[in-house]
Protein backbone atom coordinates (compact mmCIF):
# COMPACT_ATOMS: atom_id res chain seq x y z
CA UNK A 1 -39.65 33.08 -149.18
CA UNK A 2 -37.55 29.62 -150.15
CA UNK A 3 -40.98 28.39 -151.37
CA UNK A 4 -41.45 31.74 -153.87
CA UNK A 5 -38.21 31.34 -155.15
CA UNK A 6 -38.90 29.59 -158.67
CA UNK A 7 -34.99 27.99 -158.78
CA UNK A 8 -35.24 27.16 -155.56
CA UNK A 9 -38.07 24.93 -155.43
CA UNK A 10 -36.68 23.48 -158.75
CA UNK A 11 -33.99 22.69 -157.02
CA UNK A 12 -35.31 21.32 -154.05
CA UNK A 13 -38.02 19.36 -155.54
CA UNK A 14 -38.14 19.24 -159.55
CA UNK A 15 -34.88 18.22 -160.17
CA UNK A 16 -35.01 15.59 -157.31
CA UNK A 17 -38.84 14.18 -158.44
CA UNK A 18 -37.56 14.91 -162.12
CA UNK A 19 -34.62 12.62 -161.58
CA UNK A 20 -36.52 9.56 -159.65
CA UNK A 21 -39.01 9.32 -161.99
CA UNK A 22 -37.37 9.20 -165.18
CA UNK A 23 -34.31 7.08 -163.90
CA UNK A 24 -36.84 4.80 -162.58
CA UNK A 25 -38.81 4.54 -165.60
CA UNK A 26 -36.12 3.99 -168.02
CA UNK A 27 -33.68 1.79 -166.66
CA UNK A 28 -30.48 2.48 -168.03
CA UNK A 29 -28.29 3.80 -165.10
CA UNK A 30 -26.08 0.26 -163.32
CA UNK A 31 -27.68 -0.83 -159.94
CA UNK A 32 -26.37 -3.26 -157.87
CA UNK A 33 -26.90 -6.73 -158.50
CA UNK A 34 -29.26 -7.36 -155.74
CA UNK A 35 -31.71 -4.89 -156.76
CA UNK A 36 -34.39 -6.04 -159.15
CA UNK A 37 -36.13 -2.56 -159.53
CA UNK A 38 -33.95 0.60 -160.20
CA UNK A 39 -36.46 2.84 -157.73
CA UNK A 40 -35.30 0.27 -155.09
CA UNK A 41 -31.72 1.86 -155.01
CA UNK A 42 -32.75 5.67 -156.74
CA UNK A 43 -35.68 6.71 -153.75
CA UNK A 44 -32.74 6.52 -150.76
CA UNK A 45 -30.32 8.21 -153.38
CA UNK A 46 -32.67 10.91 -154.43
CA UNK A 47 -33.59 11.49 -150.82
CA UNK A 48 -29.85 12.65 -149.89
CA UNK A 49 -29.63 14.55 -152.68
CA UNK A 50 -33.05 16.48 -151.36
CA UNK A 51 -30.89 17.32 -148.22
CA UNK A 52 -27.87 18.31 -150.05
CA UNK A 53 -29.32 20.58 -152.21
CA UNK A 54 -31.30 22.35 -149.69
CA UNK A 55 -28.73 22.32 -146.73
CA UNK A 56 -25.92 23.59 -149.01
CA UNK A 57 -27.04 24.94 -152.18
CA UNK A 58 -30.25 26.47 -151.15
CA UNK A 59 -29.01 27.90 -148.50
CA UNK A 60 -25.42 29.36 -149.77
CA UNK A 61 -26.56 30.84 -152.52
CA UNK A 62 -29.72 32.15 -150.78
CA UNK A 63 -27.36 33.51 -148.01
CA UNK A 64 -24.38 34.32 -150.12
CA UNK A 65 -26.97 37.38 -151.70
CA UNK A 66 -28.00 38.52 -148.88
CA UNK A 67 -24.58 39.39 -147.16
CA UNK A 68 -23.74 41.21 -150.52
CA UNK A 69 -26.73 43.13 -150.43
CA UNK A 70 -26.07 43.91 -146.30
CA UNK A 71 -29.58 42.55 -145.41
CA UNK A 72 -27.58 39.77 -142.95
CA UNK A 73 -25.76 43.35 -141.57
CA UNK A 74 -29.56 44.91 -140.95
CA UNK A 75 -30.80 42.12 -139.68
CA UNK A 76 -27.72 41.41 -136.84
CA UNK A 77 -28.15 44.81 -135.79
CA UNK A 78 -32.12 44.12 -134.81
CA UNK A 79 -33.56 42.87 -132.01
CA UNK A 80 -33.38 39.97 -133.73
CA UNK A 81 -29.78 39.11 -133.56
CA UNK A 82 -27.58 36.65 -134.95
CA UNK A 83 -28.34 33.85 -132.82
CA UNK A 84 -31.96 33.98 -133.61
CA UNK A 85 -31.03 34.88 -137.11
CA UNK A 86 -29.22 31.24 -137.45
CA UNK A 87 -31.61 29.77 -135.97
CA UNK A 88 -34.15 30.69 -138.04
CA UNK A 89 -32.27 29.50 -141.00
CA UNK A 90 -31.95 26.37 -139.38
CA UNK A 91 -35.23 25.46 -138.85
CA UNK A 92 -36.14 27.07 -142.61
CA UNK A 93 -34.25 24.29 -144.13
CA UNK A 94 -35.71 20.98 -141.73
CA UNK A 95 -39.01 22.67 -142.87
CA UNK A 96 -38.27 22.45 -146.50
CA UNK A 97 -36.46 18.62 -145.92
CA UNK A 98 -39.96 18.12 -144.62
CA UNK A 99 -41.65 18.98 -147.23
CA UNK A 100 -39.50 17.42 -149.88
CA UNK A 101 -39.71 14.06 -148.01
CA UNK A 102 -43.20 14.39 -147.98
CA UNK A 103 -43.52 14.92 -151.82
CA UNK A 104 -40.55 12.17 -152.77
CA UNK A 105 -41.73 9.37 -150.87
CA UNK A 106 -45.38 9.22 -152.33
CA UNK A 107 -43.56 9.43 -155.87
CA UNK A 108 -41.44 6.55 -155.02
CA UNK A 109 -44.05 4.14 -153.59
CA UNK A 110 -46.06 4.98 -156.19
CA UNK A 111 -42.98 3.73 -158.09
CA UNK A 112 -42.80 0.90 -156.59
CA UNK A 113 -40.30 1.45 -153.60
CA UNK A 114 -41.37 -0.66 -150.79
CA UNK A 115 -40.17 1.06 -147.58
CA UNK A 116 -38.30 -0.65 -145.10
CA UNK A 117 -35.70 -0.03 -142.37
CA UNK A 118 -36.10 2.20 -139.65
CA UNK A 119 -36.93 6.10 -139.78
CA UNK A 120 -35.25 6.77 -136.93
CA UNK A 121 -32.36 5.89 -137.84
CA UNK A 122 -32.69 7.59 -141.53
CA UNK A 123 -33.79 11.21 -139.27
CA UNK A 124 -30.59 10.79 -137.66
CA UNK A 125 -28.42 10.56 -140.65
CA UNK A 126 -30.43 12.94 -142.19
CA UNK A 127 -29.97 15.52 -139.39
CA UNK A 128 -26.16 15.12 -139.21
CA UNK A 129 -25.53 15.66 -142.74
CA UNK A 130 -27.98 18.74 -142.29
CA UNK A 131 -25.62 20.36 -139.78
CA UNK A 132 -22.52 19.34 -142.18
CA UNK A 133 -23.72 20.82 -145.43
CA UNK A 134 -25.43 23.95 -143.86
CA UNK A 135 -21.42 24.48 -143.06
CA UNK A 136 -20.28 24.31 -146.50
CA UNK A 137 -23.08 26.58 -147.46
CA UNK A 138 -22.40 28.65 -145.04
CA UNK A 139 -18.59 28.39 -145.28
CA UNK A 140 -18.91 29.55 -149.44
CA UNK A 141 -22.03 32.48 -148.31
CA UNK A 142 -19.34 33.59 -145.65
CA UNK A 143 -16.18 33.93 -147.64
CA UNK A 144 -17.19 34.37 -151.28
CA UNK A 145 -18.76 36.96 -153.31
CA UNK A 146 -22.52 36.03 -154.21
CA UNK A 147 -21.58 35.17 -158.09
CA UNK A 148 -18.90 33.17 -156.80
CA UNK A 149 -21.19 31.52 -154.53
CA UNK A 150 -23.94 30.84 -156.79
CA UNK A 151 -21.19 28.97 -159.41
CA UNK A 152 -19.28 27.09 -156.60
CA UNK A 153 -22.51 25.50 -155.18
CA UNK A 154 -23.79 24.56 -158.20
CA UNK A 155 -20.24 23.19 -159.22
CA UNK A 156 -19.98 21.32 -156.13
CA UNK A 157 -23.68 20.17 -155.93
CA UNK A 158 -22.55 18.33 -159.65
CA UNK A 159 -19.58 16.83 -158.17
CA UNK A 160 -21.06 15.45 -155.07
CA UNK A 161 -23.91 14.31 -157.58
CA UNK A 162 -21.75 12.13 -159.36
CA UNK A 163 -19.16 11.16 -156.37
CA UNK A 164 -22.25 10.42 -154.11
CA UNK A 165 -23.44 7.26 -154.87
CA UNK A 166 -27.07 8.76 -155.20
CA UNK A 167 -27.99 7.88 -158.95
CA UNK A 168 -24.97 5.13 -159.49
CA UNK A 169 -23.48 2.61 -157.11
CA UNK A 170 -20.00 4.17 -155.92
CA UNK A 171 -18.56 0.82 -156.82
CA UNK A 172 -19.03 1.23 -160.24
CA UNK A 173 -16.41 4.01 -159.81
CA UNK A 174 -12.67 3.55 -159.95
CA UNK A 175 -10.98 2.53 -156.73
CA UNK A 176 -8.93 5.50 -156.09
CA UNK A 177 -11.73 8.10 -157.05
CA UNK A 178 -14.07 5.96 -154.53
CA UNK A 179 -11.87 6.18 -151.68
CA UNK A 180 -12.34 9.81 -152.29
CA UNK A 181 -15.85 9.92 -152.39
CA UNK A 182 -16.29 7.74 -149.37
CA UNK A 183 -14.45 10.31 -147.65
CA UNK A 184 -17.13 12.45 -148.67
CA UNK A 185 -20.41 13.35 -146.58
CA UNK A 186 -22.47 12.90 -149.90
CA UNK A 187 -21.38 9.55 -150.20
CA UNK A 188 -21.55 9.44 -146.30
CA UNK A 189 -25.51 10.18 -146.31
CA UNK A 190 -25.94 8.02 -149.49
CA UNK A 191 -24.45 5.21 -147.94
CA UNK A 192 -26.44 5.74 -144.58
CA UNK A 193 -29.87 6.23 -145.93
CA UNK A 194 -29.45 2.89 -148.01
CA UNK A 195 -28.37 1.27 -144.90
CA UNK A 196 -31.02 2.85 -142.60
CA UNK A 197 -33.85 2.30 -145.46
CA UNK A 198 -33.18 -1.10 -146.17
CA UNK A 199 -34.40 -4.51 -144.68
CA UNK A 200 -32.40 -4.87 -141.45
CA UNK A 201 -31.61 -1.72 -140.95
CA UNK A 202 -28.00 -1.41 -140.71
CA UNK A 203 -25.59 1.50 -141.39
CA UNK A 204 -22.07 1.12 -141.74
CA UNK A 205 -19.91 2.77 -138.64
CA UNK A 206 -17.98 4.78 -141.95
CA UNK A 207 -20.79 6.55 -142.78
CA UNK A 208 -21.68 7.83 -139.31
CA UNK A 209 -17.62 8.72 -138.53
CA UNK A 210 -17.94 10.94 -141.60
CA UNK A 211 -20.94 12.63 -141.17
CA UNK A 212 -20.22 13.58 -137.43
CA UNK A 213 -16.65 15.24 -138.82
CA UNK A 214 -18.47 17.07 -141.47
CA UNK A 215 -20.97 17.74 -139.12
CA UNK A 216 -18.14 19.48 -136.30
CA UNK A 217 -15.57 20.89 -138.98
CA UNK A 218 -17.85 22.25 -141.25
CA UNK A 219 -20.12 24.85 -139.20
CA UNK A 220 -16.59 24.98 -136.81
CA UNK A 221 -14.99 26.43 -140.27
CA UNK A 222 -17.65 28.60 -141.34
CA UNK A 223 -18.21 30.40 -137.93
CA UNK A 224 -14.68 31.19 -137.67
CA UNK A 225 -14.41 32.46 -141.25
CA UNK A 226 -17.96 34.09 -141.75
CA UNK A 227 -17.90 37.92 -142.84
CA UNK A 228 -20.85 39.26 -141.93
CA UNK A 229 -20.44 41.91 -145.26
């Protein structure tokens, strides 16, 4: 159903393809000075935002809509049940990570991006800031009317764009707005696939402290706040 949903798969996968290939074709975003190639730094960048914008945005707004139209009610009451329900969601979005990894890697090694690091590693940063943004989608579907959802994603989706380190280095930023964004699991998973993708393979301990508190506090939140109508 994701997958038949024309804004969602521009979210999940033309916006993130649109954005890697033209920033990586016409260099005029700042890289760090140890990267030769801008793809080098945009195809770990451009991964996390794959993950944000299914784990959060995808899935608040898609979930937001269906508590306003009582279809989460229907479904709790079935055999089903909520557990299962969750669940299901759950494995909906790895399923579309999946397939976005599969379609953004190619593009970027056909870029140019020689991959390096250890996948492991990358899954396991990927899968914690999963968990933490399916709880601020969540948290929003839960609490918020569907409109309000749909703007509030979106709004935040920009802001963690920008704050995230995923198309500019954060230390091009100002030093008090980047000690915010570190704080932040965007910047979090930015910094962690860079680490985890990158020759040596090493991912700074900040990164994984703040994706394992986004990753309790956020679904922690949205259980306790989630209206089911």
């Amino acid at each position: 159903m994701t997958l038949r949903r024309g804004e969602s798969v521009l979210l999940a996968l033309g916006i993130p393809v649109g954005l890697l290939v033209f920033f990586s074709l016409v260099d005029v975003l700042p890289k760090p000075a140890d990267v030769r190639h801008p793809v080098e730094f945009l195809a770990p960048g451009i991964l996390a935002l794959a993950v944000m914008s299914t784990a959060m945005v995808s899935l608040g707004i898609a979930t937001g809509f269906e508590r306003q139209y009582l279809v989460l009610k229907r479904l709790a009451a079935t055999p089903l049940g909520r557990p299962a329900l969750l669940a299901a969601k759950t494995i909906s979005v790895l399923v579309i990570e999946v397939i976005q990894v599969a379609v953004l890697i190619p593009v970027a090694l056909g870029l140019g991006w020689h991959a390096r690091g250890s996948a492991p590693l990358a899954l396991a940063v990927v899968l914690l800031a999963t968990v933490g943004f399916a709880g601020l989608g969540l948290l929003m579907a839960g609490t918020l009317r569907a409109e309000v959802t749909l703007a509030a994603a979106n709004g935040l989706y920009l802001a963690l764009l920008l704050l995230g380190g995923m198309v500019f280095p954060l230390s091009k930023l100002p030093r008090s707005l980047r000690s915010v964004a570190r704080a932040l699991p965007a910047a979090a998973l930015s910094d962690g696939l860079h680490g985890a993708l990158a020759a040596g393979a090493s991912i700074p301990h900040r990164s994984w402290l703040v994706l394992g508190a986004w990753a309790v506090a956020a679904p922690a939140v949205a259980a306790l706040a989630f209206r089911w109508e």
